[in-house]
N, C-alpha and C. Protein backbone atom coordinates (compact mmCIF):
# COMPACT_ATOMS: atom_id res chain seq x y z
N UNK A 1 88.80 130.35 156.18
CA UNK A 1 90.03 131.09 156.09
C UNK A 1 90.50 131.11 154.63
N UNK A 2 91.16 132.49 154.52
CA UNK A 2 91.15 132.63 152.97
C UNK A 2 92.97 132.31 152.91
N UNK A 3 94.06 131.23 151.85
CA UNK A 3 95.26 131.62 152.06
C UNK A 3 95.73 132.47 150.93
N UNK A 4 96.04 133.55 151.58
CA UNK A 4 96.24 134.73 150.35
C UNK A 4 97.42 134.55 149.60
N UNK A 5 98.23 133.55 150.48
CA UNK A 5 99.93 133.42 149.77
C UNK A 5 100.32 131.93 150.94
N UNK A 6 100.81 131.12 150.39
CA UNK A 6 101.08 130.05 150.55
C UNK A 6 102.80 129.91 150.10
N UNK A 7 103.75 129.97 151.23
CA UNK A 7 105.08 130.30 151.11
C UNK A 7 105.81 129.39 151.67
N UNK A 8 106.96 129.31 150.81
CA UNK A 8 107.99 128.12 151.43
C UNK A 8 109.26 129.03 151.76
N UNK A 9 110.10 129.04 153.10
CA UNK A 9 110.91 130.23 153.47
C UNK A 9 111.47 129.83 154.71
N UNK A 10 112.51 129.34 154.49
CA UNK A 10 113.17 128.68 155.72
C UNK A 10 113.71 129.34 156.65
N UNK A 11 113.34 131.10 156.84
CA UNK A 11 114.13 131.76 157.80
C UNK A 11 112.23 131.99 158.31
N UNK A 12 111.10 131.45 157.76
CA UNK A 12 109.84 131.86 158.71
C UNK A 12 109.52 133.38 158.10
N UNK A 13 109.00 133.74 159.59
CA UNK A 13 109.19 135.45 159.31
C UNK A 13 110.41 136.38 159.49
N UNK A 14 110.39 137.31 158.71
CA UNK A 14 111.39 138.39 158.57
C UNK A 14 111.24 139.47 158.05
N UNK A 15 112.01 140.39 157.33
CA UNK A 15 111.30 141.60 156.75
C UNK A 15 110.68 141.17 155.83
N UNK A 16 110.70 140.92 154.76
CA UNK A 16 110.10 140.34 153.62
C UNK A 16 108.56 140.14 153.73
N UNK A 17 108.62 139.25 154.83
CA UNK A 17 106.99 138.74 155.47
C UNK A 17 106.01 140.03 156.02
N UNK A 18 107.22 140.21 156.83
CA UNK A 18 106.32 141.49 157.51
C UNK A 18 106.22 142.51 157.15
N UNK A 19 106.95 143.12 156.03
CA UNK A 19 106.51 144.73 155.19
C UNK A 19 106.15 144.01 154.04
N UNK A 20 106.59 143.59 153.44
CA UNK A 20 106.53 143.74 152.42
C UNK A 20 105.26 142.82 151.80
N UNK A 21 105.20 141.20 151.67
CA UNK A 21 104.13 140.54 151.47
C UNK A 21 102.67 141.17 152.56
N UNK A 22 102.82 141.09 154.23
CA UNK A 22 101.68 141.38 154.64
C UNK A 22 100.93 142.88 153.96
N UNK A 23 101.84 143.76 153.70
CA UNK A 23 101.47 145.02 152.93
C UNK A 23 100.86 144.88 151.59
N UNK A 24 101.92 143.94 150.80
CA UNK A 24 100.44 143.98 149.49
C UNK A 24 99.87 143.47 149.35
N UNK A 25 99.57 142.63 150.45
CA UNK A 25 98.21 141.44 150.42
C UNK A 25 97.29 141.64 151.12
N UNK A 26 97.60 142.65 152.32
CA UNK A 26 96.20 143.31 153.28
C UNK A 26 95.96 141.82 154.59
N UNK A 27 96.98 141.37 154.56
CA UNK A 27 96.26 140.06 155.46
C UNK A 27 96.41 140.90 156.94
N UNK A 28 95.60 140.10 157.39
CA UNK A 28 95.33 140.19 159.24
C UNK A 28 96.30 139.19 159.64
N UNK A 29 96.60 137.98 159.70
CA UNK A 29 97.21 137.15 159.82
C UNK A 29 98.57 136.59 159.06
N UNK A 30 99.93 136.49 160.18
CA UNK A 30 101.25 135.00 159.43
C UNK A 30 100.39 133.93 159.91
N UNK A 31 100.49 132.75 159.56
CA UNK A 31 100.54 131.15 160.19
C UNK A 31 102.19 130.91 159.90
N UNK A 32 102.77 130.43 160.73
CA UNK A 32 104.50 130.02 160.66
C UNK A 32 103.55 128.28 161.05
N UNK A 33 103.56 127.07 159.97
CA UNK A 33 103.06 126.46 160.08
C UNK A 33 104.76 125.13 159.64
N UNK A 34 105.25 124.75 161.37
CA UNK A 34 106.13 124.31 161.31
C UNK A 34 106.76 123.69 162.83
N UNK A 35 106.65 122.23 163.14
CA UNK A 35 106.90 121.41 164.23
C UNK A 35 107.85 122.09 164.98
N UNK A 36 109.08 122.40 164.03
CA UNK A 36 110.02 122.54 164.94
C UNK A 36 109.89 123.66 165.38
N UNK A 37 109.57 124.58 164.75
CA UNK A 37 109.51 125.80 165.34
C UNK A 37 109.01 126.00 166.59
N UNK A 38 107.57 125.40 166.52
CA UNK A 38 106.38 125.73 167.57
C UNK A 38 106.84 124.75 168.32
N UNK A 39 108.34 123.35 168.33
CA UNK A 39 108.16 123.13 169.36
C UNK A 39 109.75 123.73 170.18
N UNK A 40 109.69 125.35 169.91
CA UNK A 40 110.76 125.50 170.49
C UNK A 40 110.74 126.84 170.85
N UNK A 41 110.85 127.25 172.09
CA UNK A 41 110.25 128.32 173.02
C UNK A 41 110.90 129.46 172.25
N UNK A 42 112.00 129.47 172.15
CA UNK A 42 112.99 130.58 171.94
C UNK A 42 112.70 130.98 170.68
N UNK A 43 112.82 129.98 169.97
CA UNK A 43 112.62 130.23 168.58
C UNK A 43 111.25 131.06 168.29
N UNK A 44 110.46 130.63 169.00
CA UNK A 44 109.23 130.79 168.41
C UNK A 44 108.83 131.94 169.52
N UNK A 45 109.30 132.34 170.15
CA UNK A 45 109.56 133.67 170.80
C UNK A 45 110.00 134.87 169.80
N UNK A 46 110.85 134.20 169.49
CA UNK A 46 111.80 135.26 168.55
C UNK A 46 110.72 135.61 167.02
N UNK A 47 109.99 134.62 166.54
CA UNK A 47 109.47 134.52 165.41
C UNK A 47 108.22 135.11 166.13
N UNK A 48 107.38 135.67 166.73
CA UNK A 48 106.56 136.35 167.53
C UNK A 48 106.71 137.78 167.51
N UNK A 49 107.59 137.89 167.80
CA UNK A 49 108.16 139.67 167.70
C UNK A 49 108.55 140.10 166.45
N UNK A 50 108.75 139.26 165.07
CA UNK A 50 109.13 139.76 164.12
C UNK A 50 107.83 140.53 163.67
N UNK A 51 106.69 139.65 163.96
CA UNK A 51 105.30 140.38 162.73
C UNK A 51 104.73 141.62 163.53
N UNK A 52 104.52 142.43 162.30
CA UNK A 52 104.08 143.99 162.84
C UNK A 52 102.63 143.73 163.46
N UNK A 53 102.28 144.72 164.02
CA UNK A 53 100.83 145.01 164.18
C UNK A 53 99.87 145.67 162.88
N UNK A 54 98.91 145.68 162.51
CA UNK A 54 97.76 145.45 163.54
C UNK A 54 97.49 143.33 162.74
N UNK A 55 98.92 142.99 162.28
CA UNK A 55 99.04 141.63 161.75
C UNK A 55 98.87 140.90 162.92
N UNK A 56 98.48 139.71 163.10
CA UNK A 56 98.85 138.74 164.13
C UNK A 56 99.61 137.67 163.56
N UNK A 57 100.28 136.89 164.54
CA UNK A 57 101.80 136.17 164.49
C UNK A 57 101.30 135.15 164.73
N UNK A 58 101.33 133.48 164.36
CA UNK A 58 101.00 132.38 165.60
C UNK A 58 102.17 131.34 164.60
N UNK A 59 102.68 130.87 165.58
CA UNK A 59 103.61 129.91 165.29
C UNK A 59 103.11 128.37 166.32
N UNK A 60 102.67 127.70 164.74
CA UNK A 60 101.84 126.60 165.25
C UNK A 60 102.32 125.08 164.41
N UNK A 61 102.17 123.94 164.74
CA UNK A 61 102.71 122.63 164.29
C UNK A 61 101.96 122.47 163.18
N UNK A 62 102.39 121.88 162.34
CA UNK A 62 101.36 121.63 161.33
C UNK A 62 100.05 121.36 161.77
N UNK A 63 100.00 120.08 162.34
CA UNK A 63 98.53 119.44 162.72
C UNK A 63 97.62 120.65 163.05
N UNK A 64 98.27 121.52 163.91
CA UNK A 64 97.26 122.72 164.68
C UNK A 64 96.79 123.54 163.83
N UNK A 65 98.08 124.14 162.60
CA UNK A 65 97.50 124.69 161.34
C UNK A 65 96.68 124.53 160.61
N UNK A 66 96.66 122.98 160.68
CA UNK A 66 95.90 122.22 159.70
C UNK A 66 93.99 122.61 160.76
N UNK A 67 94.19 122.38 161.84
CA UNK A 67 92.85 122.24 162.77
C UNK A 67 92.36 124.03 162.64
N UNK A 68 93.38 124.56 162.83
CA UNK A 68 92.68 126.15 162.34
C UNK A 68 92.32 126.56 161.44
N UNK A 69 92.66 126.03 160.27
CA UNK A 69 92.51 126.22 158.87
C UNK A 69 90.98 125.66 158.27
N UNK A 70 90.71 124.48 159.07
CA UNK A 70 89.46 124.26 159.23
C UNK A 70 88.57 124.28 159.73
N UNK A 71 89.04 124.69 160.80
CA UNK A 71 87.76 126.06 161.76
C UNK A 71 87.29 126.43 161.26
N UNK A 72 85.31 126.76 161.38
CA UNK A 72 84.62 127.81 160.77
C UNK A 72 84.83 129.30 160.85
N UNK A 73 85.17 129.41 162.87
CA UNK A 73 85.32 130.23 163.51
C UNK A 73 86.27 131.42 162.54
N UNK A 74 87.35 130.45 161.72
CA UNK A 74 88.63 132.14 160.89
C UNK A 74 87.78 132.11 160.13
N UNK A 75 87.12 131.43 159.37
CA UNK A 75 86.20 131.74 158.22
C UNK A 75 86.29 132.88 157.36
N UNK A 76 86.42 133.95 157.96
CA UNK A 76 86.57 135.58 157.33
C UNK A 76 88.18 135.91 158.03
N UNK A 77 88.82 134.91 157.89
CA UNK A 77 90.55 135.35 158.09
C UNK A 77 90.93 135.38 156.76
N UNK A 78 91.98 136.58 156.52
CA UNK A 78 92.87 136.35 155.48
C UNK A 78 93.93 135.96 156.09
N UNK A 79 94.78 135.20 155.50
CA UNK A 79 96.25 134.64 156.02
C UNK A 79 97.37 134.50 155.00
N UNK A 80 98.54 134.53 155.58
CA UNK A 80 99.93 133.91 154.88
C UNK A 80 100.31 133.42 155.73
N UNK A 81 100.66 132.07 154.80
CA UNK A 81 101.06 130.72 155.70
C UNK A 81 102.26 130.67 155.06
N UNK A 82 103.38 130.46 156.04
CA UNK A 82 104.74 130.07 155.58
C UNK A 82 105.07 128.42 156.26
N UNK A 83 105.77 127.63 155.70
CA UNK A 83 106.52 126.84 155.67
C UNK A 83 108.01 126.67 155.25
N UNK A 84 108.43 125.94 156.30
CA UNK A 84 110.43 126.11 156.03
C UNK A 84 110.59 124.91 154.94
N UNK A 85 109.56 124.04 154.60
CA UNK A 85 110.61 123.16 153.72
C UNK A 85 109.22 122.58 152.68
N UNK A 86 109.33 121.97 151.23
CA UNK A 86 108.17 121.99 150.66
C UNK A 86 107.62 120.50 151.36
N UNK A 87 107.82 120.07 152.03
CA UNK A 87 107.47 118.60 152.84
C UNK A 87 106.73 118.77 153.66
N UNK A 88 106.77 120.04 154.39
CA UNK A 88 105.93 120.56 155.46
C UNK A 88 104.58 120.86 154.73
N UNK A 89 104.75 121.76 153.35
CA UNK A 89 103.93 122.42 152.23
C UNK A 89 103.11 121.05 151.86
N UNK A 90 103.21 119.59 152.02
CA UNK A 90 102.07 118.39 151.90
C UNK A 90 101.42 118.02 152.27
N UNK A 91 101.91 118.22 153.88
CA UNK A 91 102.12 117.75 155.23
C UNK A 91 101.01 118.75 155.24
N UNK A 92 100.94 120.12 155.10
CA UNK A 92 99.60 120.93 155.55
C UNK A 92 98.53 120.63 154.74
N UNK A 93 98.57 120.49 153.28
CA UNK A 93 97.39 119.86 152.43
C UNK A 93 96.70 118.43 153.04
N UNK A 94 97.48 117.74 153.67
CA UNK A 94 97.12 116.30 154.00
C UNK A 94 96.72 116.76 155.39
N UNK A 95 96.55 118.15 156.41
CA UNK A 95 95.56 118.60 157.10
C UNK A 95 94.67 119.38 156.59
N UNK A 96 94.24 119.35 155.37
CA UNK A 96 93.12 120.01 155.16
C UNK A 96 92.91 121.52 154.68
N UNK A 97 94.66 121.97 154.56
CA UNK A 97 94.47 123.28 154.17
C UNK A 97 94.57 123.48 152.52
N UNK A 98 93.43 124.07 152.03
CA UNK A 98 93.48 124.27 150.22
C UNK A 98 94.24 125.27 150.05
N UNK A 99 95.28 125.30 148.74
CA UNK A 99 95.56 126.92 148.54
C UNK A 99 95.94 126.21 147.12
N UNK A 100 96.06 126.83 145.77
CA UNK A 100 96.10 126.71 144.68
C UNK A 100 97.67 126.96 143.94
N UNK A 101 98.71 127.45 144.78
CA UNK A 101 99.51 128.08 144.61
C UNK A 101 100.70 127.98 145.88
N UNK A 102 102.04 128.25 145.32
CA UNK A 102 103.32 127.86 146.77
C UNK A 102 104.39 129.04 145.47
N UNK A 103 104.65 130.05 146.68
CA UNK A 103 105.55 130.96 146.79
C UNK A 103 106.71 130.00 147.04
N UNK A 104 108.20 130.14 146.38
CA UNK A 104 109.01 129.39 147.08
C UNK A 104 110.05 130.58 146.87
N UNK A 105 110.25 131.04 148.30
CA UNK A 105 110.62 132.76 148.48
C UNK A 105 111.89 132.55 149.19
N UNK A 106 112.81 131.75 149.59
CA UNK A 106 114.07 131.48 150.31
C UNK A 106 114.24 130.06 151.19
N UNK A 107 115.20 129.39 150.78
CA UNK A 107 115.42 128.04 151.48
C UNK A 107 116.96 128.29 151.37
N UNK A 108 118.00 128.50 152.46
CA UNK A 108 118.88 128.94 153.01
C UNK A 108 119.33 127.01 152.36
N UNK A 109 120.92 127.70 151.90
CA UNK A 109 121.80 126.49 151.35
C UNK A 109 122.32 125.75 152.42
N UNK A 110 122.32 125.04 152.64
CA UNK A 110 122.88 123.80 153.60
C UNK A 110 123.91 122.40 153.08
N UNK A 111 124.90 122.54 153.43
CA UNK A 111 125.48 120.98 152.34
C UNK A 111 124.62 120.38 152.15
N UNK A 112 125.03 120.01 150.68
CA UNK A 112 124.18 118.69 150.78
C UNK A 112 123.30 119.04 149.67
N UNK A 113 123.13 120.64 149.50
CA UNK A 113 121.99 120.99 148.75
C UNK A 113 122.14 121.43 147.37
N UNK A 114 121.96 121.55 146.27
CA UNK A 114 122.04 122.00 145.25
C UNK A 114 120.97 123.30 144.98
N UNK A 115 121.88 124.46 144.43
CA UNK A 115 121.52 125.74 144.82
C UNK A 115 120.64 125.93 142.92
N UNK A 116 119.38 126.63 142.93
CA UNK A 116 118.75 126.58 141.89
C UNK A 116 118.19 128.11 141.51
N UNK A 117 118.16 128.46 142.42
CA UNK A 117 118.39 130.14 142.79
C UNK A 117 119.11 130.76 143.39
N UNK A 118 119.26 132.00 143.40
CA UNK A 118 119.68 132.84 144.10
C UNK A 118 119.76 132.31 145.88
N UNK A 119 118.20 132.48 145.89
CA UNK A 119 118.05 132.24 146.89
C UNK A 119 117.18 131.12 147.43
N UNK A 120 117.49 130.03 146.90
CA UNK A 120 116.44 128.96 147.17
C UNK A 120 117.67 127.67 146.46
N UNK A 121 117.70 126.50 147.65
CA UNK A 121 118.73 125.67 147.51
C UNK A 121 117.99 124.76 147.94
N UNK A 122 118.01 123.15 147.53
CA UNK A 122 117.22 122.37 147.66
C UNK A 122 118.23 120.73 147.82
N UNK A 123 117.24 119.77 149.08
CA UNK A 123 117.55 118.28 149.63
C UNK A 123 116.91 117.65 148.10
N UNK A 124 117.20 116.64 147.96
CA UNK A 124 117.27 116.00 146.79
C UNK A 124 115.10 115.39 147.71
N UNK A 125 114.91 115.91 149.15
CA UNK A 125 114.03 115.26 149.65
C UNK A 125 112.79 116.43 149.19
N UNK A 126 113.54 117.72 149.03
CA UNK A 126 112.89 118.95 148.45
C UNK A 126 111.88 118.44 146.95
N UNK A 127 113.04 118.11 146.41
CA UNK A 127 112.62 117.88 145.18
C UNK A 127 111.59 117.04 144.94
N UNK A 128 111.40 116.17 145.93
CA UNK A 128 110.73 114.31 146.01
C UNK A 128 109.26 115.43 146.50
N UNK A 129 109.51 116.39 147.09
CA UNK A 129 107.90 117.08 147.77
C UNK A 129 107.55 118.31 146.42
N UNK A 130 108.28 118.74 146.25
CA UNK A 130 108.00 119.27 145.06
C UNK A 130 107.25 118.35 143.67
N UNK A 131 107.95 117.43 143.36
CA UNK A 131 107.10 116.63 142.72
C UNK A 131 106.08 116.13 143.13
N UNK A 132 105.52 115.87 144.14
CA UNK A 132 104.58 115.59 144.61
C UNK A 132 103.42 116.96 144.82
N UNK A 133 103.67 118.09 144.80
CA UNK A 133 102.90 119.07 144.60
C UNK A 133 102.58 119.14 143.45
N UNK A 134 103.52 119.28 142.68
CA UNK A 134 103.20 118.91 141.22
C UNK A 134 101.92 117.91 140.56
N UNK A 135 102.23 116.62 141.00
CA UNK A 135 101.41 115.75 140.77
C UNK A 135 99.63 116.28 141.36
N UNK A 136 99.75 116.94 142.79
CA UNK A 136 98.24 117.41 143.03
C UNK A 136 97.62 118.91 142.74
N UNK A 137 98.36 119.13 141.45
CA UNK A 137 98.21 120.26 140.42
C UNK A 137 98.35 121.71 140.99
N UNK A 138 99.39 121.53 141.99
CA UNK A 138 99.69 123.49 142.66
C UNK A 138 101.16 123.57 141.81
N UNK A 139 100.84 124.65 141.62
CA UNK A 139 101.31 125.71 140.43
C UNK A 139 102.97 126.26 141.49
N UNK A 140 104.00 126.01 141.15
CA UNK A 140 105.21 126.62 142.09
C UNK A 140 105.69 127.67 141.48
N UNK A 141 105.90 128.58 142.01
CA UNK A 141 106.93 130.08 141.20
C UNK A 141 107.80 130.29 142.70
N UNK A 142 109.19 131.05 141.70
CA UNK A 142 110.33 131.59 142.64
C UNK A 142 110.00 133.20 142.52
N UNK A 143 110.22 133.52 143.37
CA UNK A 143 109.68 134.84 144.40
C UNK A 143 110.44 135.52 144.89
N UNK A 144 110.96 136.53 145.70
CA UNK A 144 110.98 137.39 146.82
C UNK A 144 110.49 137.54 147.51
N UNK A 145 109.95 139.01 146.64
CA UNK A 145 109.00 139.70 147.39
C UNK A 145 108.39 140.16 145.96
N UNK A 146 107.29 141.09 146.16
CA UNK A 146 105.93 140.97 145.59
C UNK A 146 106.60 141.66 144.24
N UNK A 147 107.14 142.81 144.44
CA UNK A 147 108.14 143.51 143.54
C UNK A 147 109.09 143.14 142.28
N UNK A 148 109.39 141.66 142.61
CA UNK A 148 110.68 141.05 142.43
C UNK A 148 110.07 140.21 140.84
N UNK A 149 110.97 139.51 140.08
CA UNK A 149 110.71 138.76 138.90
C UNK A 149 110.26 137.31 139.69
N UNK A 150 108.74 137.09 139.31
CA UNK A 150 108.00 135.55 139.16
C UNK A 150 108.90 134.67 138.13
N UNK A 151 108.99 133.24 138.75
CA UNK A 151 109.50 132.56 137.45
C UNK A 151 109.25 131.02 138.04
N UNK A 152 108.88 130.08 137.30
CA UNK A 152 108.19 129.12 137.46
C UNK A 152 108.98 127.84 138.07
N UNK A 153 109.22 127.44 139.28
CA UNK A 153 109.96 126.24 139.68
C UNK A 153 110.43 125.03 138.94
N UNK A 154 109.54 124.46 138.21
CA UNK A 154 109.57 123.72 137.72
C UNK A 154 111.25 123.62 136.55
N UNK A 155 111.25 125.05 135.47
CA UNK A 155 111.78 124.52 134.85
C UNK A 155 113.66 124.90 135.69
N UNK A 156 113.40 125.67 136.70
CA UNK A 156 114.58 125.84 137.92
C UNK A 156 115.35 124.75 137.89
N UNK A 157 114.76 123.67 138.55
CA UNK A 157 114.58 122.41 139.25
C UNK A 157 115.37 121.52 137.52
N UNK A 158 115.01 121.44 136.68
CA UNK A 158 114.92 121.10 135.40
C UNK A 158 116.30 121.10 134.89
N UNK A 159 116.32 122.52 134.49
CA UNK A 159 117.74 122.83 134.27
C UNK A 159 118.97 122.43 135.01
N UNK A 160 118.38 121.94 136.27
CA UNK A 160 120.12 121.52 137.16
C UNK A 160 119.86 120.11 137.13
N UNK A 161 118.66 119.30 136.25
CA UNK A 161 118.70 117.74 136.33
C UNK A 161 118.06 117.10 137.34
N UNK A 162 117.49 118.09 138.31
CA UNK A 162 116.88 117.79 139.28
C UNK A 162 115.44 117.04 139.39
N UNK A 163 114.94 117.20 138.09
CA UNK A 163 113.50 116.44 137.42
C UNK A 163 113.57 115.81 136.10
């Protein structure tokens, strides 16, 4: 399995995912690669019907992501894998999935959080997984959508004292 975009996005799928990234990346496949999600009917009902056709949708726990990802069987899958938080984004490397690169495309503000974008607000626990991506040499940029200005996490994170 090829990961064409490796995304951190705490609303999952939405428009963004489904026109816009699956469109300029040509993938066949979302992975919504996230416990809570997949362990929650409704939710993951709802996150089912967002992705267009002729895309497929699977909203799966990490571990399972991690077990598909190393299947021979996708072998010739292209995919975008989203994750809601960058902890989850370790949590899938430590199952086995490679990707060189982490989109960090929306993490919805929550107390508690210190806001570093627009649209991307971060747990001081964010930061502790972020550095730790760091350390196993994947490259972070802030995102949108494909359209939108790239700009590098790191010095985000930096500027508010956060590293």
């Amino acid at each position: 399995m090829k990961v064409k975009l490796m995304r951190i996005d705490s609303r999952l799928v939405h428009g963004q995912i489904a026109n816009n990234w699956v469109n300029f990346l040509g993938v066949n496949t979302i992975i919504c690669a996230s416990d809570a999600a997949a362990n929650d009917e409704l939710r993951k009902t709802l996150l089912l019907q967002v992705g267009s056709a002729p895309t497929k949708t699977h909203v799966l726990t990490i571990a399972k992501a991690g077990r598909v990802f190393t299947n021979p069987k996708y072998d010739n899958m292209d995919a975008i894998f989203i994750c809601e938080t960058p902890g989850d984004v370790v949590r899938l490397m430590d199952e086995g999935v490679t990707f060189d690169e982490v989109n960090v495309g929306g993490m919805t503000f929550k107390q508690g959080q210190t806001q570093i974008s627009k649209a991307v607000s971060v747990f001081p626990e964010d930061v502790e997984a972020f550095k730790e991506l760091e350390r196993r040499g994947i490259k972070m940029y802030l995102q949108q959508i494909p359209g939108s200005e790239r700009s590098d996490l790191m010095p985000a994170l930096k500027a508010k004292g956060l590293v």
